[in-house]
PDB file of N, CA and C in Angstrom:
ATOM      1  N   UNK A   1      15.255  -1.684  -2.652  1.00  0.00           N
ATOM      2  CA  UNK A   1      13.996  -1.003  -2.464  1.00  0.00           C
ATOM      3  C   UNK A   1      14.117   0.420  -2.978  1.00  0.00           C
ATOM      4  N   UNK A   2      13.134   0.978  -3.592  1.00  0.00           N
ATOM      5  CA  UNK A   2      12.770   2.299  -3.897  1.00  0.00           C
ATOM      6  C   UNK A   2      12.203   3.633  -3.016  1.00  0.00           C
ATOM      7  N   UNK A   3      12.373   4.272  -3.637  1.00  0.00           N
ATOM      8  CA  UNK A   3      11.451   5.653  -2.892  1.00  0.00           C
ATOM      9  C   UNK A   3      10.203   5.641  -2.465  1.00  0.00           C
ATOM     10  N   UNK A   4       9.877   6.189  -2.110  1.00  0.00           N
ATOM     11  CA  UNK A   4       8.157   6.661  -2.208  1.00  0.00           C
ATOM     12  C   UNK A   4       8.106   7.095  -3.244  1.00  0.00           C
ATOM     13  N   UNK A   5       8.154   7.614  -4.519  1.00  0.00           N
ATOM     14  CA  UNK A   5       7.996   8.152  -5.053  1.00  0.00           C
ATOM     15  C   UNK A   5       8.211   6.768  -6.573  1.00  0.00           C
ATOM     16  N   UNK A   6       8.583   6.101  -6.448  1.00  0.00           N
ATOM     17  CA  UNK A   6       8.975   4.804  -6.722  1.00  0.00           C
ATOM     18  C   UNK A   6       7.758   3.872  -6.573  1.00  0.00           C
ATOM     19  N   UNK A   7       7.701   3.805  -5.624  1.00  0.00           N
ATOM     20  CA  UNK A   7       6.242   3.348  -5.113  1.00  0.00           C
ATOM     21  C   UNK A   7       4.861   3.666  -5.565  1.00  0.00           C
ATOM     22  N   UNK A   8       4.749   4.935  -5.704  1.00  0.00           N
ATOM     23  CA  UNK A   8       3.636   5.327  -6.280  1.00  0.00           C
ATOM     24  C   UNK A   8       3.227   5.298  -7.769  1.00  0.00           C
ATOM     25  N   UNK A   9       4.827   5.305  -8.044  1.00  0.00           N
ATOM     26  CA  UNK A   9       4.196   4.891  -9.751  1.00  0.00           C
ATOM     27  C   UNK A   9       4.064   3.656 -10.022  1.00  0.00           C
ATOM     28  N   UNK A  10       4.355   2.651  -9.427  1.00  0.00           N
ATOM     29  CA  UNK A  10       3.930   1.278  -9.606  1.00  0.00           C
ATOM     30  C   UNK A  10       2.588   1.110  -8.963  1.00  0.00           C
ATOM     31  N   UNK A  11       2.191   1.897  -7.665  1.00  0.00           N
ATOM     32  CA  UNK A  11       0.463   1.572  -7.661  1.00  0.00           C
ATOM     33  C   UNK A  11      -0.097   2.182  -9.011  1.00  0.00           C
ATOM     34  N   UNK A  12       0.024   3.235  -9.418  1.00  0.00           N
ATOM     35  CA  UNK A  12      -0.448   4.062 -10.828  1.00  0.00           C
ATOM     36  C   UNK A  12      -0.164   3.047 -11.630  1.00  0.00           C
ATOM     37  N   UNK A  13       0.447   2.291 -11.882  1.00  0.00           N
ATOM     38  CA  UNK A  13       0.534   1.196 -12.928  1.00  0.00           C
ATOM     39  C   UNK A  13      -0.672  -0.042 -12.805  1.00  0.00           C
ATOM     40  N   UNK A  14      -0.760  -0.186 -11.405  1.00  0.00           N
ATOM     41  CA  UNK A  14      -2.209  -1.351 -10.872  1.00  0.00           C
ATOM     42  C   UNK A  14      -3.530  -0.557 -11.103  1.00  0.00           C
ATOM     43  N   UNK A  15      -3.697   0.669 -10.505  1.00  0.00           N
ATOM     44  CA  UNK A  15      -5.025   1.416 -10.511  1.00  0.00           C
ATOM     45  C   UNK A  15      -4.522   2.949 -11.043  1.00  0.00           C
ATOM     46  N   UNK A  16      -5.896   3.335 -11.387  1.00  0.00           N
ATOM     47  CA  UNK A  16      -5.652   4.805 -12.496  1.00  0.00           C
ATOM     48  C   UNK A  16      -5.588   5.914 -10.940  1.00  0.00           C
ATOM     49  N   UNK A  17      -6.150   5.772 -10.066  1.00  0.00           N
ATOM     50  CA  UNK A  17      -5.326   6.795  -9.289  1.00  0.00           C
ATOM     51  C   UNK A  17      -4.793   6.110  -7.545  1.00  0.00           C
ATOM     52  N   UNK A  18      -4.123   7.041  -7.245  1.00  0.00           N
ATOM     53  CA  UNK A  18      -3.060   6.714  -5.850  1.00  0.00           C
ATOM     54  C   UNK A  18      -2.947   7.717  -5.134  1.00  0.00           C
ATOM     55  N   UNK A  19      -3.160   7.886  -3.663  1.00  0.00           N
ATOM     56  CA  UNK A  19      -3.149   8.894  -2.808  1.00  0.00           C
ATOM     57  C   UNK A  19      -2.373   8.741  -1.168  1.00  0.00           C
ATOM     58  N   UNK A  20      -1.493   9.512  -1.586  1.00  0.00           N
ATOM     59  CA  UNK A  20      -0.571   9.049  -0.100  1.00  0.00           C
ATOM     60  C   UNK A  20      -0.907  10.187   0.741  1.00  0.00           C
ATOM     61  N   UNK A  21      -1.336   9.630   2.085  1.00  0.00           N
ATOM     62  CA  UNK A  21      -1.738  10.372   3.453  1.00  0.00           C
ATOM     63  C   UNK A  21      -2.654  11.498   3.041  1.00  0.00           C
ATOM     64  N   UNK A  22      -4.048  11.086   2.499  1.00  0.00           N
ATOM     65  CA  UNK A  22      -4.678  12.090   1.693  1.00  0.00           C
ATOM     66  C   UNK A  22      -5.285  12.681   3.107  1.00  0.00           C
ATOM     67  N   UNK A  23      -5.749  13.986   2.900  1.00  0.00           N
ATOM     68  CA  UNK A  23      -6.649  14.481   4.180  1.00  0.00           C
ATOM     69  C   UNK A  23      -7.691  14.306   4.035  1.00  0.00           C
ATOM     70  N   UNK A  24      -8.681  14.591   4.837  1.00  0.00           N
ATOM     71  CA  UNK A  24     -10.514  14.448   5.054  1.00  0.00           C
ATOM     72  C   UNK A  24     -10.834  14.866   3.697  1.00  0.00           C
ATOM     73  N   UNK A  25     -10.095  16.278   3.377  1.00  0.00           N
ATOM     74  CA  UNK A  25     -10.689  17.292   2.487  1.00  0.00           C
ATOM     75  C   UNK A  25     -10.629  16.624   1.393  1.00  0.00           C
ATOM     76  N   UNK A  26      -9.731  15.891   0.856  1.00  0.00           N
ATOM     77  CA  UNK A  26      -9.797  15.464  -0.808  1.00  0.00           C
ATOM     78  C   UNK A  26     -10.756  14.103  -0.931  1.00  0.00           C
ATOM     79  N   UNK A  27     -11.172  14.710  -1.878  1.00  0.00           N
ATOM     80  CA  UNK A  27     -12.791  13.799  -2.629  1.00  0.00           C
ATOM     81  C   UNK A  27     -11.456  12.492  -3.579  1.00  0.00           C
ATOM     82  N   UNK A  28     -11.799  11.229  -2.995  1.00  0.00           N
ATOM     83  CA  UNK A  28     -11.283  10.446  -3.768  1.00  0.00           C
ATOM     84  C   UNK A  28     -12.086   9.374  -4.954  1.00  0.00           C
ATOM     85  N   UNK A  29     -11.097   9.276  -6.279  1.00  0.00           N
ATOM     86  CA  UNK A  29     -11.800   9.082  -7.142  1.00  0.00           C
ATOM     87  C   UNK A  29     -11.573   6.791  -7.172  1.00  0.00           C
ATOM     88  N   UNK A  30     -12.821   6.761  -7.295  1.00  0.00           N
ATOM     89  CA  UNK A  30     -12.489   4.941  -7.168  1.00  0.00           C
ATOM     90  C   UNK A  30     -12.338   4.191  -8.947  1.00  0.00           C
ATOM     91  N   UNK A  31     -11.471   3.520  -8.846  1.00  0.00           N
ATOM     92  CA  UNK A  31     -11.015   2.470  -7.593  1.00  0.00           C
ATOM     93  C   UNK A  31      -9.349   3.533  -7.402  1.00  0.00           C
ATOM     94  N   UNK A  32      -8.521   3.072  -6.323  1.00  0.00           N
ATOM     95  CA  UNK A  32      -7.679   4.038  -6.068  1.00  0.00           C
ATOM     96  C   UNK A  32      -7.168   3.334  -5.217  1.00  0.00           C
ATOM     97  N   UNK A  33      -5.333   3.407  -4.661  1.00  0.00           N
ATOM     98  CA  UNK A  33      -4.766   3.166  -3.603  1.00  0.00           C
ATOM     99  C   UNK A  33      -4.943   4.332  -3.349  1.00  0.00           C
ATOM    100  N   UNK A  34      -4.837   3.774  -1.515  1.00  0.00           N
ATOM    101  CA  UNK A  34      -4.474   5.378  -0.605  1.00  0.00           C
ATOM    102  C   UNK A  34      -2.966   4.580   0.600  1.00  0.00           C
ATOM    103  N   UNK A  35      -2.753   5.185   0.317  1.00  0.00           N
ATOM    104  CA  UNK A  35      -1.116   4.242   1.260  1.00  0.00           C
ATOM    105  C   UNK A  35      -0.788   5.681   2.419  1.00  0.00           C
ATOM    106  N   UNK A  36      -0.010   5.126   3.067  1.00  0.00           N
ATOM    107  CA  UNK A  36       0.168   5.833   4.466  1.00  0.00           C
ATOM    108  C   UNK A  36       1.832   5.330   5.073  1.00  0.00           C
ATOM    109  N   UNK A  37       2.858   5.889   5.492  1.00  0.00           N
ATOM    110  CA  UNK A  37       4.107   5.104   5.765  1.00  0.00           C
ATOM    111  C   UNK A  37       3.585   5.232   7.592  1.00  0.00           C
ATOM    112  N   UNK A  38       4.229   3.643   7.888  1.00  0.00           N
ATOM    113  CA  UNK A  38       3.622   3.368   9.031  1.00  0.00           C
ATOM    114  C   UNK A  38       4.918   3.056  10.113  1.00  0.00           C
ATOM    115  N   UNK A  39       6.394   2.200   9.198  1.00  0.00           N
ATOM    116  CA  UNK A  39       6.527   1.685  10.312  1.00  0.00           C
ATOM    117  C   UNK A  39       8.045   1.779   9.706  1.00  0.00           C
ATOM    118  N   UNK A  40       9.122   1.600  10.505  1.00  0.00           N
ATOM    119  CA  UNK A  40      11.221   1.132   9.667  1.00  0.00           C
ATOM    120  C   UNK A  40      10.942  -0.045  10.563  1.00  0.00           C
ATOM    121  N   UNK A  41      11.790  -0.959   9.521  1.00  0.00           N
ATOM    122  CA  UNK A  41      12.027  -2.097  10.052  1.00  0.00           C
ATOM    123  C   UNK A  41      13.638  -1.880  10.124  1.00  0.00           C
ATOM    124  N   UNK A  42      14.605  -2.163  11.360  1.00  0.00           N
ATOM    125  CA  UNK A  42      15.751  -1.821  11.397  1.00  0.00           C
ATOM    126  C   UNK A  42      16.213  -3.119  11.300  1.00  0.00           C
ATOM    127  N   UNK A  43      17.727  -3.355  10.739  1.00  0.00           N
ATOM    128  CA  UNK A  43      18.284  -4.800  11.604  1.00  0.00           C
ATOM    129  C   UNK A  43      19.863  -3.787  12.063  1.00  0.00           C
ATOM    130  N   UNK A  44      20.306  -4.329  13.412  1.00  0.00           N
ATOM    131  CA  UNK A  44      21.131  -3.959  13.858  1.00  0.00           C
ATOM    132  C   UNK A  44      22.396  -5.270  14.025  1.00  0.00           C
ATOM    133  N   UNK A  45      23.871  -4.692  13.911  1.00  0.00           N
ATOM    134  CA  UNK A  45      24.995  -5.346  13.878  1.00  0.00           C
ATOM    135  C   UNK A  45      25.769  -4.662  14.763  1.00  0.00           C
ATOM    136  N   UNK A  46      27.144  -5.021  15.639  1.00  0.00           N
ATOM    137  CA  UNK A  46      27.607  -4.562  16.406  1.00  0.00           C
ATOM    138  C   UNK A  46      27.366  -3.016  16.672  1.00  0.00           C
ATOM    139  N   UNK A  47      25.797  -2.986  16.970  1.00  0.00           N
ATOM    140  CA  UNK A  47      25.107  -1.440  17.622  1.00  0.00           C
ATOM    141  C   UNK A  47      25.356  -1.011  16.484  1.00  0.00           C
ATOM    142  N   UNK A  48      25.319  -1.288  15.100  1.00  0.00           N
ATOM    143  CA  UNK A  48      24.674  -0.163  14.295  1.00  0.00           C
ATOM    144  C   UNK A  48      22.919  -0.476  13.757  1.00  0.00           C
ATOM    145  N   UNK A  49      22.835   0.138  13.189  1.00  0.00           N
ATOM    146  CA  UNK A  49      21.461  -0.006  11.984  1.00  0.00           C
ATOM    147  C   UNK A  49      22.234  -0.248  10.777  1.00  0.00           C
ATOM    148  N   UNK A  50      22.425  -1.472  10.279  1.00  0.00           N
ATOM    149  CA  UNK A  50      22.815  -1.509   8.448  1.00  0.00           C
ATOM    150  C   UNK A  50      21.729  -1.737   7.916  1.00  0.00           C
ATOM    151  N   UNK A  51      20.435  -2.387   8.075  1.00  0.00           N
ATOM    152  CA  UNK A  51      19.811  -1.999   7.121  1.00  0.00           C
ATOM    153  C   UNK A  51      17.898  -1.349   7.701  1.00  0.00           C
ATOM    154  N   UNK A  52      17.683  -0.402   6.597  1.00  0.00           N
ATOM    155  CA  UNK A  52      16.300   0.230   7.544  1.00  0.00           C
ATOM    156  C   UNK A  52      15.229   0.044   6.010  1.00  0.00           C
ATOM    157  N   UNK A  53      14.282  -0.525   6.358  1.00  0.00           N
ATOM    158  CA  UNK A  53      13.258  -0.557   5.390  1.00  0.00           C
ATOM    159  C   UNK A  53      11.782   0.171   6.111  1.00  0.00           C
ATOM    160  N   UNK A  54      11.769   1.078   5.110  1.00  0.00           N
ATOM    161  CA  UNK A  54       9.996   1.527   5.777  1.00  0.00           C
ATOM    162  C   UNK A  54       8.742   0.551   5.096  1.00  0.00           C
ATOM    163  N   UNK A  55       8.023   0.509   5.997  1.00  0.00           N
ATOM    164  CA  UNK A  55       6.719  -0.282   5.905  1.00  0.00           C
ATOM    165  C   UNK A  55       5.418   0.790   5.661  1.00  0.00           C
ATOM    166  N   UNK A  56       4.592   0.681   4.453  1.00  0.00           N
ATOM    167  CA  UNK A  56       3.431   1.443   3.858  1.00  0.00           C
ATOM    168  C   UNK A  56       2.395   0.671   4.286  1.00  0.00           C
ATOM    169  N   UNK A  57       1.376   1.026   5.007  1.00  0.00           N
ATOM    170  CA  UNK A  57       0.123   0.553   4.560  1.00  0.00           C
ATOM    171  C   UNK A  57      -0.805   1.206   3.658  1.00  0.00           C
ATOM    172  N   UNK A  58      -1.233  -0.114   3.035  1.00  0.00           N
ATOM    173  CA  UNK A  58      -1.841   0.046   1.629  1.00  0.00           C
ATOM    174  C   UNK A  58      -2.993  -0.334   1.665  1.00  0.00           C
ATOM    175  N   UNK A  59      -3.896   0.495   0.817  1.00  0.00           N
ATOM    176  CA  UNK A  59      -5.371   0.164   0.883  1.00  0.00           C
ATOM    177  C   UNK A  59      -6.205   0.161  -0.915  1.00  0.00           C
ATOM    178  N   UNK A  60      -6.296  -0.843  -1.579  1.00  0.00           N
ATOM    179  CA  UNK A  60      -6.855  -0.751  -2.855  1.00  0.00           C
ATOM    180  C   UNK A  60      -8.537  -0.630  -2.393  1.00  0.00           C
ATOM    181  N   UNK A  61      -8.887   0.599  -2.784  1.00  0.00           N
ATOM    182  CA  UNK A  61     -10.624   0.749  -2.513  1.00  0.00           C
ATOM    183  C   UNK A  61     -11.500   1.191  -3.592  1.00  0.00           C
ATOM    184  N   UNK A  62     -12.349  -0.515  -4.087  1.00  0.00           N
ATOM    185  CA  UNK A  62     -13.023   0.038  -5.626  1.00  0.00           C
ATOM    186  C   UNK A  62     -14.524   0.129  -5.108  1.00  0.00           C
ATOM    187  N   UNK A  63     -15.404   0.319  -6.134  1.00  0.00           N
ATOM    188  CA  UNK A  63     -16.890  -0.050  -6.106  1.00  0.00           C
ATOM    189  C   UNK A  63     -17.308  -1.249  -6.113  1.00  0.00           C
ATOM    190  N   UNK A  64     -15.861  -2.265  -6.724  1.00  0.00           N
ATOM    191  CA  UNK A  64     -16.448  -3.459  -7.387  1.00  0.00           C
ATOM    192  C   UNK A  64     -15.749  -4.743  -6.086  1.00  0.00           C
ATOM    193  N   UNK A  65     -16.155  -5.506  -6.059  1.00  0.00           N
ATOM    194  CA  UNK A  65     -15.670  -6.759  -5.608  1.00  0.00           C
ATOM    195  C   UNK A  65     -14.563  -6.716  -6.696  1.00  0.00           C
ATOM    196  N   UNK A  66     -12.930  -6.995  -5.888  1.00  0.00           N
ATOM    197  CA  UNK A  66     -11.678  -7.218  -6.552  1.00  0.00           C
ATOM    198  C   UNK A  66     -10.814  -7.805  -6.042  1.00  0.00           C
ATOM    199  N   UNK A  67     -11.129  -9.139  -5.905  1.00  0.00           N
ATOM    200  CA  UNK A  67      -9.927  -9.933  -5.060  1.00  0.00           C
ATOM    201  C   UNK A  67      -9.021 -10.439  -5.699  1.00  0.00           C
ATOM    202  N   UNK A  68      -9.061  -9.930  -6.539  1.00  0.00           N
ATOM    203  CA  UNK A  68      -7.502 -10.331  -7.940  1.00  0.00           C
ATOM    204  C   UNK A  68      -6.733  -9.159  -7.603  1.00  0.00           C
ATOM    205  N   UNK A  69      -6.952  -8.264  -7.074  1.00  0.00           N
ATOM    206  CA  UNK A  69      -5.622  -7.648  -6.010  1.00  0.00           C
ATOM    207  C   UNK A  69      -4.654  -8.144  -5.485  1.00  0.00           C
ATOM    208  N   UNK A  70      -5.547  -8.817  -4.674  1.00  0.00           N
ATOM    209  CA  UNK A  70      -4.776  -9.455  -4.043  1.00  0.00           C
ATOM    210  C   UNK A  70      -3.239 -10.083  -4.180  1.00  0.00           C
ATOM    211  N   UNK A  71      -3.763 -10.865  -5.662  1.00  0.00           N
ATOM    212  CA  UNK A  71      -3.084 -12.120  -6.212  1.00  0.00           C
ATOM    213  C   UNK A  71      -1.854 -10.694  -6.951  1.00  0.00           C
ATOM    214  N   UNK A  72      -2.769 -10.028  -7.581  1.00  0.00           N
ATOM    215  CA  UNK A  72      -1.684  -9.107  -8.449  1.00  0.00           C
ATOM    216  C   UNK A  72      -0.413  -8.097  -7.214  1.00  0.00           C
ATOM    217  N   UNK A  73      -0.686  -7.918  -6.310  1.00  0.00           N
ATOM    218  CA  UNK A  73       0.045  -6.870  -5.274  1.00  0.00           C
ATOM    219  C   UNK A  73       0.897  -8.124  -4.545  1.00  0.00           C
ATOM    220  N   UNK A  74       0.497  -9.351  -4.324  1.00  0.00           N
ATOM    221  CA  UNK A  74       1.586 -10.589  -3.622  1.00  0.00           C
ATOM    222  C   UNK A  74       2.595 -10.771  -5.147  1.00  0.00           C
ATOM    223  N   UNK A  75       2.218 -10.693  -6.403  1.00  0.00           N
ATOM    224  CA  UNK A  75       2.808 -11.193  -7.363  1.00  0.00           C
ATOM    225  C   UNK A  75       3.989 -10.163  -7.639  1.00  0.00           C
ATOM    226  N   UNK A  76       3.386  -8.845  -7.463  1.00  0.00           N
ATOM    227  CA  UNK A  76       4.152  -8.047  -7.621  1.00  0.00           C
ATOM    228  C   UNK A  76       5.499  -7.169  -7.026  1.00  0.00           C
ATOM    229  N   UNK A  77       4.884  -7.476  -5.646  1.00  0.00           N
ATOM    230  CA  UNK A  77       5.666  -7.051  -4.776  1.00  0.00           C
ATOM    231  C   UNK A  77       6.059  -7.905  -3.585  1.00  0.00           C
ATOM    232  N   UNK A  78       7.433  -8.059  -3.176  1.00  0.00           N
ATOM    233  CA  UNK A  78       8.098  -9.243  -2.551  1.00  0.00           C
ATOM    234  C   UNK A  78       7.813  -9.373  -0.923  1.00  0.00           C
ATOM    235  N   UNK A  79       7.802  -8.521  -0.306  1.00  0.00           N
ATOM    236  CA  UNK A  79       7.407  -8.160   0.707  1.00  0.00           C
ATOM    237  C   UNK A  79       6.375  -7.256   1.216  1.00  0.00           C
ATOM    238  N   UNK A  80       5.321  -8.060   0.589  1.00  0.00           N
ATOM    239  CA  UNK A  80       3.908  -7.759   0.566  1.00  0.00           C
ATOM    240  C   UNK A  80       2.853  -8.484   1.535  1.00  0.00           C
ATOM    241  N   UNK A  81       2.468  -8.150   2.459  1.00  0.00           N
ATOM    242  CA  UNK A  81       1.258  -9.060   3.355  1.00  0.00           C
ATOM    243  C   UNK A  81       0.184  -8.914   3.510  1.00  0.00           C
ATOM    244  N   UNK A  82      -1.425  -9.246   2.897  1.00  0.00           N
ATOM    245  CA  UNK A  82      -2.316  -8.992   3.044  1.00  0.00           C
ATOM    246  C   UNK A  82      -3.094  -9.387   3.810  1.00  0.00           C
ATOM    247  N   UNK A  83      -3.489  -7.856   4.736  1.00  0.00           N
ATOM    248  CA  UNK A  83      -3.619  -7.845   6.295  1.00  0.00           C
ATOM    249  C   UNK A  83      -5.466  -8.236   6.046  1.00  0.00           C
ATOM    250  N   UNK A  84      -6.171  -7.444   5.382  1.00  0.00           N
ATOM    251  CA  UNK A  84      -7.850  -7.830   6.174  1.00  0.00           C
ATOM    252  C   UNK A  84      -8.756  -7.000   4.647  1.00  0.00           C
ATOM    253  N   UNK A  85      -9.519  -7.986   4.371  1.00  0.00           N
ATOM    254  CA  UNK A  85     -10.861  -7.084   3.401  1.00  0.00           C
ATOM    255  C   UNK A  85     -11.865  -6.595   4.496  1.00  0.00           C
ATOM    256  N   UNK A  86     -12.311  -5.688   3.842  1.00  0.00           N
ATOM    257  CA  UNK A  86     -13.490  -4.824   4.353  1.00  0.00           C
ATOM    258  C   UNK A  86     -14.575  -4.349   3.750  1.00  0.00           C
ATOM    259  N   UNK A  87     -16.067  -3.972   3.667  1.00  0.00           N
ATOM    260  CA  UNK A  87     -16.694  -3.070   2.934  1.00  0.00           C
ATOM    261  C   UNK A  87     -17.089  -2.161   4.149  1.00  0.00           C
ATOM    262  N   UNK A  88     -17.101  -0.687   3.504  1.00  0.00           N
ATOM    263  CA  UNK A  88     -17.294   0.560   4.339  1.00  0.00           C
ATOM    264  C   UNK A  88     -18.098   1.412   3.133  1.00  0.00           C
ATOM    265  N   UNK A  89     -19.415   1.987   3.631  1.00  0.00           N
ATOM    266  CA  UNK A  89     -20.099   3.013   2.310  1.00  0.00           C
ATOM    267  C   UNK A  89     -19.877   2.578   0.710  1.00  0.00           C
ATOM    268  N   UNK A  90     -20.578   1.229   1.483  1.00  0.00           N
ATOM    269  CA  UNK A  90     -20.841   0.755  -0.204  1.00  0.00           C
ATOM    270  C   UNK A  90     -19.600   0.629  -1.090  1.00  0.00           C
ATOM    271  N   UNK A  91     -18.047   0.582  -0.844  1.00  0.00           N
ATOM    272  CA  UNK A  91     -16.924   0.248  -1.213  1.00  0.00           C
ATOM    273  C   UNK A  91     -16.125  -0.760  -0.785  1.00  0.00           C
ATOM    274  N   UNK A  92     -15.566  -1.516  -1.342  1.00  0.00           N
ATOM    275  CA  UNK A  92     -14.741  -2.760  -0.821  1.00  0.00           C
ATOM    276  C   UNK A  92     -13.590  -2.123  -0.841  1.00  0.00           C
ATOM    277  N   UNK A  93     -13.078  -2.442   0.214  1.00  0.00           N
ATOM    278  CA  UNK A  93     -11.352  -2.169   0.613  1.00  0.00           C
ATOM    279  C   UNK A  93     -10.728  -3.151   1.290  1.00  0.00           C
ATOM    280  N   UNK A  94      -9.163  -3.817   0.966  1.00  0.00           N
ATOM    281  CA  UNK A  94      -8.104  -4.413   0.847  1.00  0.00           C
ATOM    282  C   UNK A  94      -7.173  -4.019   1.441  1.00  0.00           C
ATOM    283  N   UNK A  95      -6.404  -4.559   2.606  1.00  0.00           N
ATOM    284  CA  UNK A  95      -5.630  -3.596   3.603  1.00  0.00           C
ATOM    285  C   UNK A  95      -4.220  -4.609   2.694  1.00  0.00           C
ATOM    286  N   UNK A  96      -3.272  -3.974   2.816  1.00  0.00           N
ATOM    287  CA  UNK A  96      -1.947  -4.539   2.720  1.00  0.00           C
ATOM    288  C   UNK A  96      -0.982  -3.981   3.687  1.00  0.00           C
ATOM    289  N   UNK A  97      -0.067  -4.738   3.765  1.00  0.00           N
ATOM    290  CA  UNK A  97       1.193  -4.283   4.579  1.00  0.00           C
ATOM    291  C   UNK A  97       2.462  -4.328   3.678  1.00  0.00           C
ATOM    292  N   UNK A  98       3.359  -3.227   3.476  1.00  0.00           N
ATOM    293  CA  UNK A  98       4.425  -3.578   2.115  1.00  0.00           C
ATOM    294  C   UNK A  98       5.300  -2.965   2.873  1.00  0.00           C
ATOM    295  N   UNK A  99       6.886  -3.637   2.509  1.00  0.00           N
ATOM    296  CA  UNK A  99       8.221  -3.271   2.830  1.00  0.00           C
ATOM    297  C   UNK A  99       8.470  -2.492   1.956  1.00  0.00           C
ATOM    298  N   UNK A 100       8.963  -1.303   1.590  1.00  0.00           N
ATOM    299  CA  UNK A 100       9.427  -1.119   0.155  1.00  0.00           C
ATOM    300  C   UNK A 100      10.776   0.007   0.581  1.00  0.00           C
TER     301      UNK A 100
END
């Protein structure tokens, strides 16, 4: 697994822009991920942590109906789970859950 920083250039590779933990204040431009780090997944061995993966939630939000997201973000990424669609102000949004 990669960085965050790792991460973000492969959403920039799916959609022309990407915004991690954006605030109220920034005007976002569609279609766009906005991702957020949510969660470590630990596994533990005689009381240590050997391995820790953080978990992003991910949100692809266009103008357009795009459920070939879907297919492209499971294809792409291995530990990928797509949690729930939504429309909110006239935008469709795509929740994911990713290990990375």
């Amino acid at each position: 697994m990669g960085t965050r920083l790792d991460l973000h250039k492969e959403l920039l590779e799916m959609a022309p822009k990407a915004y991690y933990q954006p605030p109220a204040t920034v005007r976002m431009e569609y279609p766009c991920f906005r991702y957020a780090f949510s969660d470590i997944s630990e596994k533990h061995a005689d009381n240590l942590s050997y391995n820790r993966t953080k978990k992003y939630s991910i949100t692809y939000i266009s103008r357009e109906h795009s459920e070939w997201i879907v297919d492209q973000m499971k294809e792409r990424f291995k530990y990928c789970r797509f949690d729930r669609p939504y429309t909110a102000d006239n935008l469709y949004h795509y929740v994911f859950e990713l290990y990375y």
